[in-house]
PDB file of N, CA and C in Angstrom:
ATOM      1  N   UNK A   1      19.077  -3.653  10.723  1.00  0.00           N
ATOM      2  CA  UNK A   1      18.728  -4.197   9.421  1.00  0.00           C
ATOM      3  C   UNK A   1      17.628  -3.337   8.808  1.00  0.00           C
ATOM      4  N   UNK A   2      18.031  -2.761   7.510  1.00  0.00           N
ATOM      5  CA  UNK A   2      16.865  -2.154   7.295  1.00  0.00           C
ATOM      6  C   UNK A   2      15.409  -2.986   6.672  1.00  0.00           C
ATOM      7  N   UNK A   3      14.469  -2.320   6.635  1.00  0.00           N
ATOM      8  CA  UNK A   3      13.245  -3.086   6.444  1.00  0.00           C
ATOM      9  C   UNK A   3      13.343  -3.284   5.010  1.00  0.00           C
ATOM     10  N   UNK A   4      11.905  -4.299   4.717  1.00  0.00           N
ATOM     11  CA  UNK A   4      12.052  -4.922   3.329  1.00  0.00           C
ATOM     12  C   UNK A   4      10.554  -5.082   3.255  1.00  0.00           C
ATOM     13  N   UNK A   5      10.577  -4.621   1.595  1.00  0.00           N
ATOM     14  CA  UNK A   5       8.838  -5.324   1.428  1.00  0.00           C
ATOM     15  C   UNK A   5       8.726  -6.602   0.936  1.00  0.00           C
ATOM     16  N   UNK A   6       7.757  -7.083   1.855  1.00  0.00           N
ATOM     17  CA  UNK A   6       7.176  -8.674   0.897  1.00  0.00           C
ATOM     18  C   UNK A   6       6.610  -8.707  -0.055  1.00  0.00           C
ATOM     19  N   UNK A   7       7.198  -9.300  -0.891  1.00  0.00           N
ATOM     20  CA  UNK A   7       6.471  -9.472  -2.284  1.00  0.00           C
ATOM     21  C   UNK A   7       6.172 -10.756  -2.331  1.00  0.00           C
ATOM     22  N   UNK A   8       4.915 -10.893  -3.002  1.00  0.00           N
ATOM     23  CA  UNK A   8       4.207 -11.935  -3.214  1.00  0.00           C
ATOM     24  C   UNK A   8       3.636 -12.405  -4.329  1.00  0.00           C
ATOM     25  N   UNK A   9       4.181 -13.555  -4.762  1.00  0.00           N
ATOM     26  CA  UNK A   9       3.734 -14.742  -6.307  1.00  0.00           C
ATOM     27  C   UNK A   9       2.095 -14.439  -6.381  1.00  0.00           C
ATOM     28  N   UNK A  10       1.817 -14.071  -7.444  1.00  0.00           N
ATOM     29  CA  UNK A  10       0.215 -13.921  -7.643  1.00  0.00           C
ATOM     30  C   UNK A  10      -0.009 -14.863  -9.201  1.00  0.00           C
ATOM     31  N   UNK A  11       0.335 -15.226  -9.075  1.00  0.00           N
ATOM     32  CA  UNK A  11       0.286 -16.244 -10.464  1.00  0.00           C
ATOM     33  C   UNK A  11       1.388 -15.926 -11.222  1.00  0.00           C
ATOM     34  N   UNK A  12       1.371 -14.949 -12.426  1.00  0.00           N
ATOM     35  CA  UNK A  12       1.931 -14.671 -13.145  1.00  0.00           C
ATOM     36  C   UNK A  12       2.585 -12.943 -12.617  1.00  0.00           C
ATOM     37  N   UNK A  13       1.968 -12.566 -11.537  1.00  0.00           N
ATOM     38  CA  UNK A  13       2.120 -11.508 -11.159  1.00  0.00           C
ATOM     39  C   UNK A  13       3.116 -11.021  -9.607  1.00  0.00           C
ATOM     40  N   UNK A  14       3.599 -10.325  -9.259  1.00  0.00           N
ATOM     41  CA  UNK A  14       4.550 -10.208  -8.334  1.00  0.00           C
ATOM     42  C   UNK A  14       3.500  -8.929  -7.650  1.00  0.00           C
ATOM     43  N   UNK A  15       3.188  -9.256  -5.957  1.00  0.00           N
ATOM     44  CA  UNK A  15       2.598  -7.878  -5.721  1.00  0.00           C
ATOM     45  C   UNK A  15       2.995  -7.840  -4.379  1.00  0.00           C
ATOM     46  N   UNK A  16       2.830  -6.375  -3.505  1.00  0.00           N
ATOM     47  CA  UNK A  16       2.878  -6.056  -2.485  1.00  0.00           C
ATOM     48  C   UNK A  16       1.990  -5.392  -1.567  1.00  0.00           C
ATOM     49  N   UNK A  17       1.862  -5.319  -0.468  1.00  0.00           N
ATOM     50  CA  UNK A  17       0.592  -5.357   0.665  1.00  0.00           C
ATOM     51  C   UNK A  17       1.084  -3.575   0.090  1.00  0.00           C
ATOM     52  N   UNK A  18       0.064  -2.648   0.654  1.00  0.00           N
ATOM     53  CA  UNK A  18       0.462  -1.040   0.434  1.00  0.00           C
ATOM     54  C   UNK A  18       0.479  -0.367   2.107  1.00  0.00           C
ATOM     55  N   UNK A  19       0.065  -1.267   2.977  1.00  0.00           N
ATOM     56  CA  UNK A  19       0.705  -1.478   4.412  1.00  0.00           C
ATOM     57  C   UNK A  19       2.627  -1.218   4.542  1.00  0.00           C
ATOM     58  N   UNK A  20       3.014  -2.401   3.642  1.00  0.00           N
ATOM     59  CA  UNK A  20       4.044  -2.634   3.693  1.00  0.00           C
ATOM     60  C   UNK A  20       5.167  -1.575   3.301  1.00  0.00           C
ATOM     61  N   UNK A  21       4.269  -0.950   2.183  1.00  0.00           N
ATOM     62  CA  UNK A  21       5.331   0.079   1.328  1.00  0.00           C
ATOM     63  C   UNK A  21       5.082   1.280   2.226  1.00  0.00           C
ATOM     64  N   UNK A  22       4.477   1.570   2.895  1.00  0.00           N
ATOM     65  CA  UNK A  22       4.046   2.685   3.771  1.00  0.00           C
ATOM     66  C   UNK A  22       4.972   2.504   4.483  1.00  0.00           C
ATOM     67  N   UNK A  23       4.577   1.879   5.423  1.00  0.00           N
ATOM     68  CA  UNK A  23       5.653   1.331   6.597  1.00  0.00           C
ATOM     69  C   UNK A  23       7.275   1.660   5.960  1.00  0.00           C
ATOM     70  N   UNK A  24       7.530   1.296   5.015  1.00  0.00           N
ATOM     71  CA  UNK A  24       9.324   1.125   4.472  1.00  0.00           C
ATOM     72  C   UNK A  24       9.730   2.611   4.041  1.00  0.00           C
ATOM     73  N   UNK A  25       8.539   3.101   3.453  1.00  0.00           N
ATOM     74  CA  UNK A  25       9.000   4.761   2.883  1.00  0.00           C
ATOM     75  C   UNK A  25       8.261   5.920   3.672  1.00  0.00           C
ATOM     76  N   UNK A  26       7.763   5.289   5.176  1.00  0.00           N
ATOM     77  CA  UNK A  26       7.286   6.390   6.089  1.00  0.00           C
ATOM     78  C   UNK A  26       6.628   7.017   5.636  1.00  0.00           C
ATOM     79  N   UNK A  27       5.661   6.141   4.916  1.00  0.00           N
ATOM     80  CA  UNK A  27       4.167   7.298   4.302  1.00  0.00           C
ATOM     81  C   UNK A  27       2.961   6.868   5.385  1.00  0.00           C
ATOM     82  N   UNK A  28       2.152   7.748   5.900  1.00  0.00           N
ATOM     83  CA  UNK A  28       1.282   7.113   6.660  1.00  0.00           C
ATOM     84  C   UNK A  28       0.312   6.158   5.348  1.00  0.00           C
ATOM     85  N   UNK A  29      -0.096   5.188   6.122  1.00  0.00           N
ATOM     86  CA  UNK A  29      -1.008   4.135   5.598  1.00  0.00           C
ATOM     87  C   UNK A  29      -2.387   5.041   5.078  1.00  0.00           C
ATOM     88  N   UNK A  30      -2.990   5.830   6.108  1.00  0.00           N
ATOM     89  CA  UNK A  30      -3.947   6.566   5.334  1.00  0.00           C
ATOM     90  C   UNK A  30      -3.375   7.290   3.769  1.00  0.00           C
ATOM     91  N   UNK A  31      -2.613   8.469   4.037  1.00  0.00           N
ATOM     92  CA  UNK A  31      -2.168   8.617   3.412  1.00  0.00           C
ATOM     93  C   UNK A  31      -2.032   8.142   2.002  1.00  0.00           C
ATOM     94  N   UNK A  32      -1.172   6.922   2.106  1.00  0.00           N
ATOM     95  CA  UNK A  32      -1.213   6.338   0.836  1.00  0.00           C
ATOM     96  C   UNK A  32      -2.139   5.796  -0.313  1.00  0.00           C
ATOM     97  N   UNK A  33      -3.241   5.497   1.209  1.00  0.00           N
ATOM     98  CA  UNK A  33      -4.586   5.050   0.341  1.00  0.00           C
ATOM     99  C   UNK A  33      -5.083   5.767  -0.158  1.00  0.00           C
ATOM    100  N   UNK A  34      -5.429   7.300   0.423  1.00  0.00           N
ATOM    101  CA  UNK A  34      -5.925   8.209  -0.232  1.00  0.00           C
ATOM    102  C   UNK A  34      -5.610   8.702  -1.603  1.00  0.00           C
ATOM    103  N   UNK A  35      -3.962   8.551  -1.460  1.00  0.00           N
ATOM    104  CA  UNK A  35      -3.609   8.622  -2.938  1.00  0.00           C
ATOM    105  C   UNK A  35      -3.606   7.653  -4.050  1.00  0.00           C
ATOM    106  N   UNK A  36      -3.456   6.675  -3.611  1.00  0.00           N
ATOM    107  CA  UNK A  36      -4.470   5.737  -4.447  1.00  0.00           C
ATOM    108  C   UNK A  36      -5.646   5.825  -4.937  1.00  0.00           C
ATOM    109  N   UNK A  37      -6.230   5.888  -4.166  1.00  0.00           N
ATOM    110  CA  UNK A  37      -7.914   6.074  -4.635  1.00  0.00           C
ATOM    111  C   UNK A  37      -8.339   7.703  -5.363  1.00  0.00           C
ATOM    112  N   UNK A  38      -7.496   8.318  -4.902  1.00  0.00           N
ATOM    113  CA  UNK A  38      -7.055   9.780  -6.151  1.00  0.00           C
ATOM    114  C   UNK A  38      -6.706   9.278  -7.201  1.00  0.00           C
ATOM    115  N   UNK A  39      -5.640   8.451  -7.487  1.00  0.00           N
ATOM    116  CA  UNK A  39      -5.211   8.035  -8.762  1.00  0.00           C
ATOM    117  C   UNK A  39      -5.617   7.036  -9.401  1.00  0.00           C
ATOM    118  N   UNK A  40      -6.870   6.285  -9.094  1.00  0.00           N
ATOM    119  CA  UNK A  40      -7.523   4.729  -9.515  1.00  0.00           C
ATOM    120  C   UNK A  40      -7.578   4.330 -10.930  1.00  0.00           C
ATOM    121  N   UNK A  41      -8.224   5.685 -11.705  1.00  0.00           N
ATOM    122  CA  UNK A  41      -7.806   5.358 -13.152  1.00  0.00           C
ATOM    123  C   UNK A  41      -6.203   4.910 -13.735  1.00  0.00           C
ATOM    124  N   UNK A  42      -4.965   5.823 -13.548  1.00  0.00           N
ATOM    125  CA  UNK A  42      -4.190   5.567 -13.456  1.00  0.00           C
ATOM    126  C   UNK A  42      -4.007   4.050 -13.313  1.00  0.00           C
ATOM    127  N   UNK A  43      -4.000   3.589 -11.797  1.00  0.00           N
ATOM    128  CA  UNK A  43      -3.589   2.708 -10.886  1.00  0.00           C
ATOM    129  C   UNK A  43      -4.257   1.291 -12.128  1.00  0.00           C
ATOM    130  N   UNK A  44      -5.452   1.641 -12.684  1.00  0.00           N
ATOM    131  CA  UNK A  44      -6.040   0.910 -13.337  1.00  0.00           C
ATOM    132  C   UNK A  44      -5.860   0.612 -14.430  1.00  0.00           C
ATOM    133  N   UNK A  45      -4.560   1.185 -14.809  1.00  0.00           N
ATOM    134  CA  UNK A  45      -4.344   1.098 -16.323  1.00  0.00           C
ATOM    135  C   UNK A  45      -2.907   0.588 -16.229  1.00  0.00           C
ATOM    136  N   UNK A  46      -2.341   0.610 -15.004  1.00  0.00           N
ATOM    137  CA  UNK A  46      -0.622  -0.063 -14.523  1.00  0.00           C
ATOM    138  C   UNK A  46      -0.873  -1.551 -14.003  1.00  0.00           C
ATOM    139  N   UNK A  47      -2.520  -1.960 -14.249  1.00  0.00           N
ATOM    140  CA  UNK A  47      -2.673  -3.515 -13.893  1.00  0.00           C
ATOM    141  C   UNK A  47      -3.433  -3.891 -13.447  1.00  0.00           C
ATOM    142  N   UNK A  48      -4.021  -5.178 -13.132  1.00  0.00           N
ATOM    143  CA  UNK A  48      -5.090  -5.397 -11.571  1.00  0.00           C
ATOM    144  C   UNK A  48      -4.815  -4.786 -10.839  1.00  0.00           C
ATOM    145  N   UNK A  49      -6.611  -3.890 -10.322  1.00  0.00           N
ATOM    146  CA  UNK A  49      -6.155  -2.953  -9.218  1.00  0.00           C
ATOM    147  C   UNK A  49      -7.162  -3.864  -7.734  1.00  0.00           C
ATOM    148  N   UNK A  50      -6.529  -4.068  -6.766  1.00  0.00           N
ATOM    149  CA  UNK A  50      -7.336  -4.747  -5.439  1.00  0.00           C
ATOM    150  C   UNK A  50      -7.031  -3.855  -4.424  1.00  0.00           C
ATOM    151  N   UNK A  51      -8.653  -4.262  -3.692  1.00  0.00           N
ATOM    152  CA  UNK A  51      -7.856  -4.071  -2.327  1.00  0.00           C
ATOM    153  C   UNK A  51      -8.698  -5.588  -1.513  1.00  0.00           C
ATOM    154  N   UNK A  52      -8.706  -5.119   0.220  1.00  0.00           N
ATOM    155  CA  UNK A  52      -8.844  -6.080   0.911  1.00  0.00           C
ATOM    156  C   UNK A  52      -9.311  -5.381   2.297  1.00  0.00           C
ATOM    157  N   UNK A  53      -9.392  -5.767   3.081  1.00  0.00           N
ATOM    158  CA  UNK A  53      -9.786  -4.993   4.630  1.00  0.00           C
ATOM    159  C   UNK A  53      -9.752  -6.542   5.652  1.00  0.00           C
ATOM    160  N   UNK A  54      -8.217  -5.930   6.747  1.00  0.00           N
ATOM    161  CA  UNK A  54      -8.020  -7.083   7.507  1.00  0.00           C
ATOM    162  C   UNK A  54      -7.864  -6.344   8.147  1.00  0.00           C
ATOM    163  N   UNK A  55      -7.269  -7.201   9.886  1.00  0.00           N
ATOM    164  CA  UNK A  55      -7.080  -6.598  11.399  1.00  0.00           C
ATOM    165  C   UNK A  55      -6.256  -5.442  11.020  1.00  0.00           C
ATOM    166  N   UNK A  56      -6.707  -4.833  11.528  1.00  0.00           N
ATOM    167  CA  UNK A  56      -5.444  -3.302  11.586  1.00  0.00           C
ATOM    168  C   UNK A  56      -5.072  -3.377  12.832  1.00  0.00           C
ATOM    169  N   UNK A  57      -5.120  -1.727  13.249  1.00  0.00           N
ATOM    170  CA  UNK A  57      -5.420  -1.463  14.538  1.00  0.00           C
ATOM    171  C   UNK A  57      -6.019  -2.454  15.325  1.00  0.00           C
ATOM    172  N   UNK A  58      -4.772  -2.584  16.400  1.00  0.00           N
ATOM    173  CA  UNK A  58      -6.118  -3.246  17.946  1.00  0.00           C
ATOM    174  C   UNK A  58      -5.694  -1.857  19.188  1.00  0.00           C
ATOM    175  N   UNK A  59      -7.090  -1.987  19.513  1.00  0.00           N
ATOM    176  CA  UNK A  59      -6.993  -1.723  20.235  1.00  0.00           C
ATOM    177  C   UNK A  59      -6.961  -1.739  21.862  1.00  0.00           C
ATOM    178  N   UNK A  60      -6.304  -0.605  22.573  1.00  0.00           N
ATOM    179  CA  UNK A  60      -6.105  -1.031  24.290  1.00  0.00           C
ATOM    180  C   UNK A  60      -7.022  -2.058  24.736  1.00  0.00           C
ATOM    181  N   UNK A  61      -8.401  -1.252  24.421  1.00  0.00           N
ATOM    182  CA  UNK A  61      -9.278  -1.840  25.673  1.00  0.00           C
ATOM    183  C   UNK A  61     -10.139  -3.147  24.414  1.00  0.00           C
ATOM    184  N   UNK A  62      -9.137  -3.943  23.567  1.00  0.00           N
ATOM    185  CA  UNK A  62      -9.578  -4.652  22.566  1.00  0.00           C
ATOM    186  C   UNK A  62     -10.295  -4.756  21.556  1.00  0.00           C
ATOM    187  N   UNK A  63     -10.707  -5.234  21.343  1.00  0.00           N
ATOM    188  CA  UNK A  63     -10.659  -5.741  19.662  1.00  0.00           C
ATOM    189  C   UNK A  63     -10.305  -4.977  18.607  1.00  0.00           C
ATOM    190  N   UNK A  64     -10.705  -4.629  17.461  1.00  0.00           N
ATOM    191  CA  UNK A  64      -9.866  -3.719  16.400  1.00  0.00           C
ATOM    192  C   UNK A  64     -11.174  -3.964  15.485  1.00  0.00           C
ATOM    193  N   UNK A  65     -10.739  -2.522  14.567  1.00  0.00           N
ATOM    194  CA  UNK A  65     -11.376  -2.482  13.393  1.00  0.00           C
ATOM    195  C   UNK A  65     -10.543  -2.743  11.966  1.00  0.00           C
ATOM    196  N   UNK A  66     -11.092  -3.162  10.995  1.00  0.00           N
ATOM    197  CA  UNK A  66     -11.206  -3.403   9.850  1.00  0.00           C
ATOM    198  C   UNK A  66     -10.514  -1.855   9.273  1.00  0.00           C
ATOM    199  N   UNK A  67      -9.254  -2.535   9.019  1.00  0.00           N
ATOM    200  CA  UNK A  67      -8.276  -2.008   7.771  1.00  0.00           C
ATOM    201  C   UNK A  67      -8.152  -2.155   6.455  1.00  0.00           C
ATOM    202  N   UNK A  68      -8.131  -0.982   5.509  1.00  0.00           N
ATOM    203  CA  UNK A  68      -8.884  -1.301   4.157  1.00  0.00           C
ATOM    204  C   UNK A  68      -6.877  -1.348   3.599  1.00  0.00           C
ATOM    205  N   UNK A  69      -6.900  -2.267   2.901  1.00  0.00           N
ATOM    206  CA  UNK A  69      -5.519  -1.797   2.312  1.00  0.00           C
ATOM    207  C   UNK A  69      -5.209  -2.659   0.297  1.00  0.00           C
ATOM    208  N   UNK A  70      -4.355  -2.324  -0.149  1.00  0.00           N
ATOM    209  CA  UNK A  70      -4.202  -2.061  -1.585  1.00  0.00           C
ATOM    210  C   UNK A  70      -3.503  -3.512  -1.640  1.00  0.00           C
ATOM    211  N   UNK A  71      -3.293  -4.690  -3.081  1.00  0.00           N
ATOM    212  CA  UNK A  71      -2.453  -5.480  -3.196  1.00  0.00           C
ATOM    213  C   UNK A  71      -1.730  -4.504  -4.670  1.00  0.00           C
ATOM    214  N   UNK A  72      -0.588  -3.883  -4.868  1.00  0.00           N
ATOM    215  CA  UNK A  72       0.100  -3.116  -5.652  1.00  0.00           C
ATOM    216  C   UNK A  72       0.815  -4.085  -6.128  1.00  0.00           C
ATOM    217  N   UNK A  73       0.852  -3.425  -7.819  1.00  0.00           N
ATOM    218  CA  UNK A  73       2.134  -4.248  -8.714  1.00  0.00           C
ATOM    219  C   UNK A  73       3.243  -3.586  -8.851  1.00  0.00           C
ATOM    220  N   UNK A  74       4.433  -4.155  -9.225  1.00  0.00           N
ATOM    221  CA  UNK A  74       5.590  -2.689  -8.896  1.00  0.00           C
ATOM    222  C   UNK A  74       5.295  -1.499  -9.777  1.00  0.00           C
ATOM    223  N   UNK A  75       4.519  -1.855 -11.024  1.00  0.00           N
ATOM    224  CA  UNK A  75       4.297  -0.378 -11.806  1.00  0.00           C
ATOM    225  C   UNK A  75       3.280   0.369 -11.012  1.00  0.00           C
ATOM    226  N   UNK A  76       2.626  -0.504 -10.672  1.00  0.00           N
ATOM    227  CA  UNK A  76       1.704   0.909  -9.421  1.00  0.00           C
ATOM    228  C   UNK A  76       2.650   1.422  -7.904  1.00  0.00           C
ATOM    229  N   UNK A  77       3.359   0.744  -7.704  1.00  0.00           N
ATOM    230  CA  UNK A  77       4.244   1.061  -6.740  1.00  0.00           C
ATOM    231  C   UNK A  77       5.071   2.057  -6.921  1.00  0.00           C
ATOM    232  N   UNK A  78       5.543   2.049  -7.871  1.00  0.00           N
ATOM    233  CA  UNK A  78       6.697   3.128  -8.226  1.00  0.00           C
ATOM    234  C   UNK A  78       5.862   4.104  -8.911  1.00  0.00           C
ATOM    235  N   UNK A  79       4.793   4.140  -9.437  1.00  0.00           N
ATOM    236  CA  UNK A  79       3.977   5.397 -10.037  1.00  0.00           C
ATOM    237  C   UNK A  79       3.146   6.226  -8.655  1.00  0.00           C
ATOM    238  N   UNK A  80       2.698   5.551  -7.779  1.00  0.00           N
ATOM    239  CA  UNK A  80       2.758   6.028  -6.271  1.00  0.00           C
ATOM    240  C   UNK A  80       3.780   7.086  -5.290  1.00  0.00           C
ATOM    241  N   UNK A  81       4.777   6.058  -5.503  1.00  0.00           N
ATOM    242  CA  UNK A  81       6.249   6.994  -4.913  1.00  0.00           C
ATOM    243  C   UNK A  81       6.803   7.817  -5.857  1.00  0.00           C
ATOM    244  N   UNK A  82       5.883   8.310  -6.820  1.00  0.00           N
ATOM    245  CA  UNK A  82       6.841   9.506  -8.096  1.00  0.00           C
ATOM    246  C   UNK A  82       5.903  10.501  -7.701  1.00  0.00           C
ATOM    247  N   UNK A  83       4.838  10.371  -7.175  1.00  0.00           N
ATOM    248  CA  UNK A  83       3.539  11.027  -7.000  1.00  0.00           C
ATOM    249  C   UNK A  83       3.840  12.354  -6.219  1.00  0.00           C
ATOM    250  N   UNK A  84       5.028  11.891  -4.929  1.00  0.00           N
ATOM    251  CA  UNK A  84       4.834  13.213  -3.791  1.00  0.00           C
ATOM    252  C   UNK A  84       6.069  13.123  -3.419  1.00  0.00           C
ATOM    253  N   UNK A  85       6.960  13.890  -3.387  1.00  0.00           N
ATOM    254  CA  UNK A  85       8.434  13.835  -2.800  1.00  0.00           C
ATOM    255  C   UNK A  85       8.734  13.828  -1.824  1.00  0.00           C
ATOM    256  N   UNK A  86       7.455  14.237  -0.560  1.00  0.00           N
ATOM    257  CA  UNK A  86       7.559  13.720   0.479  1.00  0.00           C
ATOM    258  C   UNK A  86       7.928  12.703   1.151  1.00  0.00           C
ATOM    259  N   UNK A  87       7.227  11.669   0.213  1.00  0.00           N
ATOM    260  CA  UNK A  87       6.812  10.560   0.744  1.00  0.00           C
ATOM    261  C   UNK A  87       8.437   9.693   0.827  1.00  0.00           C
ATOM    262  N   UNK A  88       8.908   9.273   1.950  1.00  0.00           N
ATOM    263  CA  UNK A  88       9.946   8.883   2.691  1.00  0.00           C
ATOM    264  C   UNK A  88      11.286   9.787   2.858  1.00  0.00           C
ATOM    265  N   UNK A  89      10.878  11.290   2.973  1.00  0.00           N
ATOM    266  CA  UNK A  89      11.665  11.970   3.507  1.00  0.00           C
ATOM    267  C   UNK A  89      11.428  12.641   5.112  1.00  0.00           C
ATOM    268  N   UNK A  90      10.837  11.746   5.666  1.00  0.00           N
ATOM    269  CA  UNK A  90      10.275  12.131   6.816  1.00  0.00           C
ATOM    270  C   UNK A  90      11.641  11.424   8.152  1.00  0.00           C
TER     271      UNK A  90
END
């Protein structure tokens, strides 16, 4: 089955984790953020721009650090994936 992103009711707004879209188009998670935060003006003008920082990584010998990640609207989503042609040809 192939994978799927969750999208999520934000009031009036439809958004997605940028975890998620990584994961589906094989962009590393760093990666993506970085290009985000390259493009913030942009990103800032395609809508509310958020982020958040939850469990990421755990690790072996336990606990985990704090993962910074994006809540994206589909116009920032798809202005993201026009960005690098790489990104899910891996």
């Amino acid at each position: 089955m192939k994978e799927l992103i969750h999208i999520f009711n934000q009031g009036t707004d439809f958004i997605v984790d940028s975890r998620d879209v990584a994961k589906v188009f094989k962009i590393q998670p760093q990666s993506l953020r970085e290009s985000i935060e390259e493009h913030e003006p942009q990103m800032k003008r395609l809508g509310h721009f958020q982020f958040e920082t939850g469990n990421g990584i755990i690790r072996k010998q336990g606990g985990g650090r704090q993962e910074k990640f994006y809540w994206l609207n589909f116009d920032q989503t798809i202005f993201l994936l026009t960005l690098n042609e790489d990104f899910g040809s891996n």
